[in-house]
Protein backbone atom coordinates (compact mmCIF):
# COMPACT_ATOMS: atom_id res chain seq x y z
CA UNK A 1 -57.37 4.22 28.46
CA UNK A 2 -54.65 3.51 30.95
CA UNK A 3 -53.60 0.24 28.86
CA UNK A 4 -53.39 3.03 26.12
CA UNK A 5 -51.44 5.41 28.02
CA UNK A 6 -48.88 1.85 29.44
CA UNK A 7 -48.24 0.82 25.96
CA UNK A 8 -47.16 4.97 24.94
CA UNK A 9 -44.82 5.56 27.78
CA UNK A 10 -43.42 1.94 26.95
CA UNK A 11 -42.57 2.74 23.49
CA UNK A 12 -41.51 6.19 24.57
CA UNK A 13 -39.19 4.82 26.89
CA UNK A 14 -37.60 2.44 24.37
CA UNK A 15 -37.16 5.00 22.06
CA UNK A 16 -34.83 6.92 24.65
CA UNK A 17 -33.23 4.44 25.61
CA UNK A 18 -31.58 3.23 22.76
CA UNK A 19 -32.56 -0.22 20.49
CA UNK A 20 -30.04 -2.56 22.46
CA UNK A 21 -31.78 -1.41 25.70
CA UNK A 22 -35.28 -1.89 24.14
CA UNK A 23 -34.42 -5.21 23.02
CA UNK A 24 -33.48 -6.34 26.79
CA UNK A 25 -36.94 -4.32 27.38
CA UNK A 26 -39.44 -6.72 25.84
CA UNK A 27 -42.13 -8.22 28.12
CA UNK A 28 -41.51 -11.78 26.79
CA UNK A 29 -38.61 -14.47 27.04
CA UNK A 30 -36.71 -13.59 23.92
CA UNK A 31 -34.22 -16.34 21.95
CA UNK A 32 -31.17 -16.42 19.89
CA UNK A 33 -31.16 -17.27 16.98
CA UNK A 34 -27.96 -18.07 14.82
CA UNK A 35 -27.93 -17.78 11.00
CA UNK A 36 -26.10 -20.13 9.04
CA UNK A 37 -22.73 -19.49 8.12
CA UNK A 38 -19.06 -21.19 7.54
CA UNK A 39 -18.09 -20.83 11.30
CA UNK A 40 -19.64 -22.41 14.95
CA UNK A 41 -18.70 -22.96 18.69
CA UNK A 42 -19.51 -25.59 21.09
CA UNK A 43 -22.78 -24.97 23.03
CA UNK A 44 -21.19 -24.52 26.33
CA UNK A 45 -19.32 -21.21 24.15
CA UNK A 46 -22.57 -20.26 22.34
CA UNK A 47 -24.69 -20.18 25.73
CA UNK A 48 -22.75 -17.93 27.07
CA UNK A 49 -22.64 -15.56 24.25
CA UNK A 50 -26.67 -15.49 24.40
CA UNK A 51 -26.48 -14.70 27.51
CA UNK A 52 -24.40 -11.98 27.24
CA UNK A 53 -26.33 -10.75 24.39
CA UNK A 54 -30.20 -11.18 26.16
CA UNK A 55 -28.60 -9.75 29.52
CA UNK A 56 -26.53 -6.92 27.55
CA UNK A 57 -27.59 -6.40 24.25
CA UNK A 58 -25.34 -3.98 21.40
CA UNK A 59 -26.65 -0.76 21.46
CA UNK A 60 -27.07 -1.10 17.47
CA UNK A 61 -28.88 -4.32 17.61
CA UNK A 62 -32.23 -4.27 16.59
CA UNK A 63 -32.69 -8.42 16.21
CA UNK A 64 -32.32 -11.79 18.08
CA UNK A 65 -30.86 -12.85 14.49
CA UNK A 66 -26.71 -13.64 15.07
CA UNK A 67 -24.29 -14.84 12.82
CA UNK A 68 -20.73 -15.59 13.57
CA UNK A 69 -18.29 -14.26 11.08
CA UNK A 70 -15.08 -15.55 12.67
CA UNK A 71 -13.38 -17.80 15.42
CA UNK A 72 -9.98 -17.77 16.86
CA UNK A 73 -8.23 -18.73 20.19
CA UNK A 74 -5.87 -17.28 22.95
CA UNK A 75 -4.85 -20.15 25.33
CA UNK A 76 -8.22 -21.15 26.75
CA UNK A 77 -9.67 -17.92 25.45
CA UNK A 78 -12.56 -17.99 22.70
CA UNK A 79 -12.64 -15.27 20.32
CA UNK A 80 -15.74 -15.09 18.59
CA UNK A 81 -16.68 -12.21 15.75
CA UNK A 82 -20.04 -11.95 15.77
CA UNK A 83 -22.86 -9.58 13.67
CA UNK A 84 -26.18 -8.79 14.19
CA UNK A 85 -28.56 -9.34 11.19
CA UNK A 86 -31.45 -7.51 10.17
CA UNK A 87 -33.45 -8.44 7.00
CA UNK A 88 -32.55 -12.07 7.15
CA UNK A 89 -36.06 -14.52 6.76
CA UNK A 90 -36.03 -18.19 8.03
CA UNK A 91 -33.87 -20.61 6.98
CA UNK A 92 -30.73 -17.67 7.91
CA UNK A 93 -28.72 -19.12 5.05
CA UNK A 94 -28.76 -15.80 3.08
CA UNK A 95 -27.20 -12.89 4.51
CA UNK A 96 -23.79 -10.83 4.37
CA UNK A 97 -21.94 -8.40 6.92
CA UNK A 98 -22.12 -5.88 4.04
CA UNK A 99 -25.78 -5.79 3.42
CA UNK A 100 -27.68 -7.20 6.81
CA UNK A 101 -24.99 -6.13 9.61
CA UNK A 102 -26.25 -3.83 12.04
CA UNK A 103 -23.81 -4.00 14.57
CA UNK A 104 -20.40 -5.83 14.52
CA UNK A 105 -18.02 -6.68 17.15
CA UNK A 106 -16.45 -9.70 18.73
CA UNK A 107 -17.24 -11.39 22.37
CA UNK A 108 -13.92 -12.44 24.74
CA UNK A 109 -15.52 -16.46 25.97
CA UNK A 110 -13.35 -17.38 28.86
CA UNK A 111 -13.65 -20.31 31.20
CA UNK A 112 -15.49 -20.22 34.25
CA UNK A 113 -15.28 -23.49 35.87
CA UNK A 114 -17.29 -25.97 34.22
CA UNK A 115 -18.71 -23.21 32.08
CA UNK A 116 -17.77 -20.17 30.41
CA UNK A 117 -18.62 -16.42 30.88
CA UNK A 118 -18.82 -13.81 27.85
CA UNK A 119 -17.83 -10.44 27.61
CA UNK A 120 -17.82 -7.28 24.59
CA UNK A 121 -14.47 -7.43 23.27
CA UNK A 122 -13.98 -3.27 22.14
CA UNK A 123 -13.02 -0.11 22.54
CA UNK A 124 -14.95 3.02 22.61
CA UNK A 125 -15.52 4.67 18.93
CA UNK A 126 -13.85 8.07 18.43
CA UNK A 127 -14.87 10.16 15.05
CA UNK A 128 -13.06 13.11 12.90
CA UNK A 129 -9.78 12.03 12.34
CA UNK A 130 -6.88 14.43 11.68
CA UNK A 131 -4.16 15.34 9.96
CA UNK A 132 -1.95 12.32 11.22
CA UNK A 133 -4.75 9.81 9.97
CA UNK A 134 -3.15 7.66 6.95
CA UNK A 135 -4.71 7.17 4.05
CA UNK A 136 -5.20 3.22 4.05
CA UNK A 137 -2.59 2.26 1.30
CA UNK A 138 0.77 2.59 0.51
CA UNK A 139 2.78 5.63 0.77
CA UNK A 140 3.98 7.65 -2.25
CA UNK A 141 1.19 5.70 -4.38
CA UNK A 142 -2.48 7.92 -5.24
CA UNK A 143 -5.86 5.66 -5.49
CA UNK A 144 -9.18 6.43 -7.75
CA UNK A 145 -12.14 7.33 -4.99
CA UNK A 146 -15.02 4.90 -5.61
CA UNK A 147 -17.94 5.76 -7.78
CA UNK A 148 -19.89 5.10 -4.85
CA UNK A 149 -18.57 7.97 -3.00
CA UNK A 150 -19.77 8.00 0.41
CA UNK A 151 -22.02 4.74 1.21
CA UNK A 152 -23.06 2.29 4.32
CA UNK A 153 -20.46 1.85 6.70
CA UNK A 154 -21.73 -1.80 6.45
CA UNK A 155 -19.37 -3.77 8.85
CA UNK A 156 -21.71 -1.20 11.52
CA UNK A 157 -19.22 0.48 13.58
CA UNK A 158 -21.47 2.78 15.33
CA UNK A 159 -22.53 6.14 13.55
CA UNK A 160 -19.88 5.02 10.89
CA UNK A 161 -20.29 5.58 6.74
CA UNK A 162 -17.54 3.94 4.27
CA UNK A 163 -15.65 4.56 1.07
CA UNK A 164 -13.97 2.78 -1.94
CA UNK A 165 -10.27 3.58 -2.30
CA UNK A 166 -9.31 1.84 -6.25
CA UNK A 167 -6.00 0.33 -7.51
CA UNK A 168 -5.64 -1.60 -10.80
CA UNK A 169 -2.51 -3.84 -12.47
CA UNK A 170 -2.96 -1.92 -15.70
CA UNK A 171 -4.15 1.79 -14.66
CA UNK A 172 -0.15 2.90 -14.12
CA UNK A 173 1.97 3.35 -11.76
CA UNK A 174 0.25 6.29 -10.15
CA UNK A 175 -1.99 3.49 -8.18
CA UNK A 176 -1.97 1.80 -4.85
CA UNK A 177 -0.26 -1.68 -5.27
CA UNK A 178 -2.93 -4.48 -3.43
CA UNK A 179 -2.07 -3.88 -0.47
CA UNK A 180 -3.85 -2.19 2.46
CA UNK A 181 -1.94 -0.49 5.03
CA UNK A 182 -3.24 0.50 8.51
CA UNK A 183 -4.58 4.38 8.72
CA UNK A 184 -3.60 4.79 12.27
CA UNK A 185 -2.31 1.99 15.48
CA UNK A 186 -5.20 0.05 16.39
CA UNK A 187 -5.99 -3.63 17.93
CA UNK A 188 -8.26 -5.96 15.79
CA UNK A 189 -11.53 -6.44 18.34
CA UNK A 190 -13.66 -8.08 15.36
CA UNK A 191 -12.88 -10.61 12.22
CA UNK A 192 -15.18 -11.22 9.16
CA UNK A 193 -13.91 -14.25 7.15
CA UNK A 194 -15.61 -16.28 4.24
CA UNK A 195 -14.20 -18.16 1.57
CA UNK A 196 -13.69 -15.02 -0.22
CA UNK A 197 -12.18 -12.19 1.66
CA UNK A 198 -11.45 -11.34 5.33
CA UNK A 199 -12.22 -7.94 6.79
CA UNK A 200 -11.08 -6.52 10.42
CA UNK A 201 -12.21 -3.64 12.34
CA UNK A 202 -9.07 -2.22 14.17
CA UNK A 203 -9.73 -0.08 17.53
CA UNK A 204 -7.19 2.56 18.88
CA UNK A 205 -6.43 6.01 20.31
CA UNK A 206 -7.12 7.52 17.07
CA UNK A 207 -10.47 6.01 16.21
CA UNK A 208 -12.20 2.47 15.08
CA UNK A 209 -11.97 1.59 11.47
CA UNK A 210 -13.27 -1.25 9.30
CA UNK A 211 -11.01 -2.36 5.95
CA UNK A 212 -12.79 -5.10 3.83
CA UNK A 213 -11.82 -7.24 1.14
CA UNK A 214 -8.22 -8.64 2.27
CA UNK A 215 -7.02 -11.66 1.24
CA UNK A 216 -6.70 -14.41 4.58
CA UNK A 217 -3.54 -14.51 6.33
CA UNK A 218 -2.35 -15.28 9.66
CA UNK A 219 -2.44 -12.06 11.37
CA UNK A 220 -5.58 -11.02 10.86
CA UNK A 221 -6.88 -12.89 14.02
CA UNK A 222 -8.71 -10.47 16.97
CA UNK A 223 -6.43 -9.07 19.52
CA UNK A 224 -3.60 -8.51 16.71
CA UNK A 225 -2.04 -4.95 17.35
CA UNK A 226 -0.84 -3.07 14.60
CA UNK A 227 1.28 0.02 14.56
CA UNK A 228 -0.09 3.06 11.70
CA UNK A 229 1.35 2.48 8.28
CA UNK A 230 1.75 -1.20 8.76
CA UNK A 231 0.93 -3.75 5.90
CA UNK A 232 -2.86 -5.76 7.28
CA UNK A 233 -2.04 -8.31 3.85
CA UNK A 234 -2.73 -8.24 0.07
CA UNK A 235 -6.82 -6.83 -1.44
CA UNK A 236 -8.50 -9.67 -3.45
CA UNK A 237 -8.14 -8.69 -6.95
CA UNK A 238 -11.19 -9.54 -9.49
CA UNK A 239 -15.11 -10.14 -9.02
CA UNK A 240 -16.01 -12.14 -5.83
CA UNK A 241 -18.55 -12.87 -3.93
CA UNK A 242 -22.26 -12.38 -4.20
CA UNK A 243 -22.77 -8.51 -5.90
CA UNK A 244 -25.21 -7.58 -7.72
CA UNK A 245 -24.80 -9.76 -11.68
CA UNK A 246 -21.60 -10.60 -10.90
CA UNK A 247 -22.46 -13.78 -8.47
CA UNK A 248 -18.57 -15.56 -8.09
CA UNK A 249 -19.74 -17.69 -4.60
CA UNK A 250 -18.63 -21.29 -5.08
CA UNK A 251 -21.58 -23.71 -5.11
CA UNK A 252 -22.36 -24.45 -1.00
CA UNK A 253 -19.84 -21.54 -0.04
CA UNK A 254 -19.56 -19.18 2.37
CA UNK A 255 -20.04 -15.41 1.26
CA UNK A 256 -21.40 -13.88 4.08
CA UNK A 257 -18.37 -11.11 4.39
CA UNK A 258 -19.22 -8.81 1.13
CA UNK A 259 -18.25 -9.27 -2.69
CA UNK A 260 -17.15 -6.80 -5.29
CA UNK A 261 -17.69 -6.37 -9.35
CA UNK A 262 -14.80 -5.36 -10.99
CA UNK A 263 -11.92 -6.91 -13.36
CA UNK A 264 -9.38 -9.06 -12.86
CA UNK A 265 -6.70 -6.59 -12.61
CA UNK A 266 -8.74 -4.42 -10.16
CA UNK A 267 -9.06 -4.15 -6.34
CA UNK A 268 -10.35 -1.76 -3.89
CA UNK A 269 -10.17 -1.32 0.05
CA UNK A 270 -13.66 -0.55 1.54
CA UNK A 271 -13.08 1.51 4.11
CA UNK A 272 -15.35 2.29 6.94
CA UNK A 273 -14.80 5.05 9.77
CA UNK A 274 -16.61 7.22 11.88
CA UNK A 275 -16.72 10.71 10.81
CA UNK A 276 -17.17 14.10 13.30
CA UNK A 277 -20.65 15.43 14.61
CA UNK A 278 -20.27 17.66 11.16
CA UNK A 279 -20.00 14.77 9.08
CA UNK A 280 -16.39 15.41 8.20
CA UNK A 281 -13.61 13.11 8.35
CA UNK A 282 -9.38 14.05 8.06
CA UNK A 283 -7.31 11.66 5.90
CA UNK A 284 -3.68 13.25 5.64
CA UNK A 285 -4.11 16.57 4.02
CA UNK A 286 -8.09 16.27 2.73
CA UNK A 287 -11.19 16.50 4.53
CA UNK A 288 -14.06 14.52 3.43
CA UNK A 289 -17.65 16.18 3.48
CA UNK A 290 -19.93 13.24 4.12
CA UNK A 291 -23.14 15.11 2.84
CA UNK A 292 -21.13 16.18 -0.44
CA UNK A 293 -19.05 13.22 -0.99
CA UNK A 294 -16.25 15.31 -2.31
CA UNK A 295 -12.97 15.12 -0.61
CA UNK A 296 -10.95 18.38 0.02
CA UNK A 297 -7.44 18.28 -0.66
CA UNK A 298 -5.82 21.89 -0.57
CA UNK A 299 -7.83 24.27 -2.64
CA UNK A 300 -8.93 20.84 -5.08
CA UNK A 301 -12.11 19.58 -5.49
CA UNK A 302 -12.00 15.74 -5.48
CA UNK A 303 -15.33 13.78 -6.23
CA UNK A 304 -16.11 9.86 -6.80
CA UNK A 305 -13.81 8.46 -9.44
CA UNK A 306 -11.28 11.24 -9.25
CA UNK A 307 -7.65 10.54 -8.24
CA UNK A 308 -7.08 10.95 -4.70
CA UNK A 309 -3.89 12.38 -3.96
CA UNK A 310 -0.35 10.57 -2.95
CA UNK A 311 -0.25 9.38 0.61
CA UNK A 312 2.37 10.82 1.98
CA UNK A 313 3.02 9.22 5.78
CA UNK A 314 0.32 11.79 7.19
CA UNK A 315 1.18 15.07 5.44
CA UNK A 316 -0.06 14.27 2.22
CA UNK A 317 0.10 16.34 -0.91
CA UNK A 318 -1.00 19.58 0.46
CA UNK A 319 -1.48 21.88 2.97
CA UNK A 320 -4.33 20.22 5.76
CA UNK A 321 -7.29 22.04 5.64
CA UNK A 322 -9.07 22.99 9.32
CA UNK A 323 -12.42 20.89 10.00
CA UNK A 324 -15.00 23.52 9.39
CA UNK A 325 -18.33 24.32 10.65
CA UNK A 326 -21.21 23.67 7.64
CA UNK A 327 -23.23 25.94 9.23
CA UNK A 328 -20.69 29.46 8.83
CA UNK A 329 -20.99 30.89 5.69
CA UNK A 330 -17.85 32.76 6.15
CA UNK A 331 -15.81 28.95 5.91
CA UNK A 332 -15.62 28.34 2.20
CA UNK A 333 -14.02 25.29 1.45
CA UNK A 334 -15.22 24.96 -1.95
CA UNK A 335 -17.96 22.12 -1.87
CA UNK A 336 -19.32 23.48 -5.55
CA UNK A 337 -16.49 21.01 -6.92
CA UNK A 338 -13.48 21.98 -8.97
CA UNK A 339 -13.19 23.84 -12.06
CA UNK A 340 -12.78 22.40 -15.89
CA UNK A 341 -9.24 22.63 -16.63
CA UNK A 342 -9.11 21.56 -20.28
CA UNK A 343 -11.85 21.58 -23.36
CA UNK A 344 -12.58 18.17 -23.65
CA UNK A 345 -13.37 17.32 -20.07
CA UNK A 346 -16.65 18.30 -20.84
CA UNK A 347 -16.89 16.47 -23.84
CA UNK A 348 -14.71 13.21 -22.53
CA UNK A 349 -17.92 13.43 -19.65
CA UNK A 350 -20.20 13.81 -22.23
CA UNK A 351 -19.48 10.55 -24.06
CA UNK A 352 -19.43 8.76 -21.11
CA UNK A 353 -23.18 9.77 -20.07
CA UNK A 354 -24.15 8.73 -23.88
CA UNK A 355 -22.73 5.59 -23.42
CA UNK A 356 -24.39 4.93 -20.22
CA UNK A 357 -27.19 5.78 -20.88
CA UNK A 358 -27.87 5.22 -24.24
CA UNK A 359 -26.18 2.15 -25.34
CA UNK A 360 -24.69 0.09 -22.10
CA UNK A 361 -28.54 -0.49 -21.53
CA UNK A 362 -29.13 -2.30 -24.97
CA UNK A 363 -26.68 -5.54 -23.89
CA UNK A 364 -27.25 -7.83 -21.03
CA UNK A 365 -26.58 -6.75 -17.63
CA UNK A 366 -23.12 -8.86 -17.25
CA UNK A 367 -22.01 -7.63 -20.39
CA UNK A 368 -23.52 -4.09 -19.22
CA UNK A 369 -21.50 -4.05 -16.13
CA UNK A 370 -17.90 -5.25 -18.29
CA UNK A 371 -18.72 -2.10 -20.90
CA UNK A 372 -19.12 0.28 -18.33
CA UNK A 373 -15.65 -0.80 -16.61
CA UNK A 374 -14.06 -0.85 -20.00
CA UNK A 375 -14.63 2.56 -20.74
CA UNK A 376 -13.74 3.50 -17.05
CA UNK A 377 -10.46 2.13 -17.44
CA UNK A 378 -9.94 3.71 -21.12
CA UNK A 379 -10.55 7.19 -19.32
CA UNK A 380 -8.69 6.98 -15.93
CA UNK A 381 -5.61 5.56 -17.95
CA UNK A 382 -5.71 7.52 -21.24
CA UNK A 383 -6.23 11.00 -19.88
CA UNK A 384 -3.98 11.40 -17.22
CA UNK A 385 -1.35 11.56 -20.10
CA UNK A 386 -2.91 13.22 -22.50
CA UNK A 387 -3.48 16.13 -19.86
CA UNK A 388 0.36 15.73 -18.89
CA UNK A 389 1.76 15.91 -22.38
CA UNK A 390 -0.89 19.43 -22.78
CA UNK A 391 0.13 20.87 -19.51
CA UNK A 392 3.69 20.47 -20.65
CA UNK A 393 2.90 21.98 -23.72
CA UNK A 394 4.49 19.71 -25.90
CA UNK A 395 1.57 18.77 -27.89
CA UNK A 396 -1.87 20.96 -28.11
CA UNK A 397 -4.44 18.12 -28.02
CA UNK A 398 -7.73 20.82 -27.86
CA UNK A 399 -8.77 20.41 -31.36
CA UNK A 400 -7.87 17.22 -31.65
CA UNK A 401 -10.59 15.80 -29.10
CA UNK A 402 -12.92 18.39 -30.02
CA UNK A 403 -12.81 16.89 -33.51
CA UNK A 404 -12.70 13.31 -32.74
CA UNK A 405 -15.29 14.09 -30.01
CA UNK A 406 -17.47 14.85 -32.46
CA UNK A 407 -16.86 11.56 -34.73
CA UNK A 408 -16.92 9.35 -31.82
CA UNK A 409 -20.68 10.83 -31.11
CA UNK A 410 -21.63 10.45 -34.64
CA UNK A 411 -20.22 6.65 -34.72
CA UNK A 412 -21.94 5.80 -31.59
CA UNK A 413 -25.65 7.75 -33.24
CA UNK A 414 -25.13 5.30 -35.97
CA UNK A 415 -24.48 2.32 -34.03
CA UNK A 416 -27.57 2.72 -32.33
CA UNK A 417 -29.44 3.48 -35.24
CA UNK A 418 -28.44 0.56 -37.13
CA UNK A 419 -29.12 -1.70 -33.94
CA UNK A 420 -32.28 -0.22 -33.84
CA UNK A 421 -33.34 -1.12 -37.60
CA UNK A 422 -31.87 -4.75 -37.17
CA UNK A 423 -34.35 -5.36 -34.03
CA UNK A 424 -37.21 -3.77 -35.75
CA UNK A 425 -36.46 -6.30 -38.63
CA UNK A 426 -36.37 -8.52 -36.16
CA UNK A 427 -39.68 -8.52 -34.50
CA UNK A 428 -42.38 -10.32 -36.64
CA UNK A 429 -44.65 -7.68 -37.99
CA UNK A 430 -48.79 -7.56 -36.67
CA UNK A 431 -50.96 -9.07 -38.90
């Protein structure tokens, strides 16, 4: 009974006291272990970063598993990015930031006579942002919100949650060029590189945030400083990576930073932050609602895939809506989502969900995947002017969708059907 009652105030007390603390916690000589991956240190550099991480583990960790993600110098200085892995089985050659990272940071390795001593390089997280917070591309363009909406912060800043911000070669000139910009000043305390894409998690005054997917360059080394609304580099454009079908790894590369499934004229910045004890965060003039994943902006409603509106150097578009309480009724910010503003939204939507559902899932998954972005594209770049040239009045395009609407449904009905008869005809009858 009082072996019973040990082991219940033992977990207890773990539980309180955080997973980093229970790790240090356990009654038996833990190890390190390092997963495989396109960077290393010497061992004199690597024992002391164990023994920084047995003595002092992350507060997020909640392995021994390690892998380092990137490695750069400062005189005799080591800089060494380094993630903590969960969900990663013996040998440790498979594994990503963006899908096994529990915590992320980087370790300052300086020398200490004939060996070295480690210490957390990083800054205390702050959450919420505000008014002044940039949105993470250039100013005067928009971006298309991620059809994702609100997801896994991934890179594992603490308590943090990401998004997709879009851009595309052929969508118009509405769109962020590929180029990420920084959303406030910060100093780069951790570096993911693969053979892929880099990403960098950025500390400052005004919070800790993650951007993902850049294409290498110089700068993007820990203990760079960057002021707000300064260029980090260029967003890889085109699939990459290991994602889902669309596997573009090189044979015996490293892909352990993330990957993405989209054309070759598209690119995205995923974005990872920390949002308020609400679950709210400020970009410019729009609040996101975490729990919704529809971003505020003024009195609009914007949800994953909608057009985000044009950064504007920390005023945006509109008028900054107050941070509000979720719990008063009395602050109505309009989560229901916006309202239909012409007739064929409805049925534009419509055709979309047919498609999806009913005939993207008769092709393979690659070709799946293309079809879906295809008709993406056809939307986000076809309507935008159609709904210009009817708000200007110059052209009443209401009947004219309504009608071809209603041939485009009855094309894609016979489509099917036919495809349908030809597979039957296909398949060797029972004797």
């Amino acid at each position: 009974m009082k072996q019973l009652s040990a082991v219940i105030l033992a977990v207890v007390v773990m539980a309180a006291i955080g997973p980093g603390a229970a790790l240090a916690a356990d009654n038996y000589d833990p190890t390190i272990t390092w997963a495989v991956s396109g960077w290393s240190v010497d061992s004199g550099i690597e024992d002391a970063i164990e023994t920084l991480l047995l003595a002092d583990p992350p507060e997020d960790a909640t392995t021994y598993i390690y892998g380092i993600t990137h490695v750069s110098t400062d005189g005799d200085d080591s800089l060494v990015s380094i993630a903590n892995l969960d969900g990663v089985e013996s040998p440790y050659e498979e594994w990503t930031v963006e899908y096994n990272a529990v915590w992320f940071g980087a370790v300052l390795v300086e020398p200490d006579g004939e060996s070295y001593l480690a210490s957390y390089y990083e800054v205390t997280p702050e959450g919420g942002g505000s008014a002044t917070i940039y949105f993470p591309w250039r100013q005067g363009y928009g971006a298309l919100y991620g059809e994702l909406g609100v997801h896994d912060g991934t890179i594992r800043l603490a308590n943090s949650v990401a998004v997709d911000f879009f851009g595309s070669d052929v969508w118009g000139s509405y769109y962020m060029p590929d180029v990420a910009y920084t959303a406030a000043a910060g100093t780069i305390t951790a570096v993911c590189a693969d053979d892929n894409n880099v990403g960098v998690r950025l500390d400052g005054p005004a919070g800790d945030f993650y951007y993902l997917h850049l294409v290498e360059n110089i700068g993007l080394t820990v203990g760079a400083a960057f002021t707000q609304g300064q260029p980090l580099g260029n967003i890889v454009r085109g699939s990459f990576g290991d994602y889902g079908s669309c596997s573009a790894c090189p044979e015996g590369g490293n892909c352990t930073c993330g990957g993405a499934c989209q054309q070759a004229t598209s690119y995205h910045i995923h974005f990872a932050f920390v949002p308020d004890s609400n679950g709210y965060f400020q970009f410019e003039g729009c609040v996101l609602n975490t729990a919704t994943d529809n971003f505020i902006c003024g009195t609009e409603t914007i949800g994953p895939r909608g057009n985000l509106p044009i950064a504007g150097g920390g005023s945006g578009t509109y008028d900054a809506p107050l941070i509000v309480d979720p719990e008063d009724p009395s602050q109505d910010i309009g989560l229901s989502g916006g309202e239909t503003q012409h007739i064929w939204d409805g049925l534009v939507g419509a055709m979309i969900t047919f498609i999806g559902t009913y005939v993207t899932p008769i092709f393979p998954g690659h070709t799946q995947i293309g079809l879906s972005v295809y008709t993406e594209n056809i939307v986000n770049t076809a309507m935008p002017i159609f709904k210009l040239v009817d708000t200007a009045q110059l052209v009443s395009f209401g009947l004219f969708f309504t009608v071809l609407g209603v041939i485009l449904i009855e094309k894609i009905v016979l489509v099917v059907f036919v495809l349908y008869r030809l597979i039957l005809r296909l398949i060797p009858m029972a004797a």
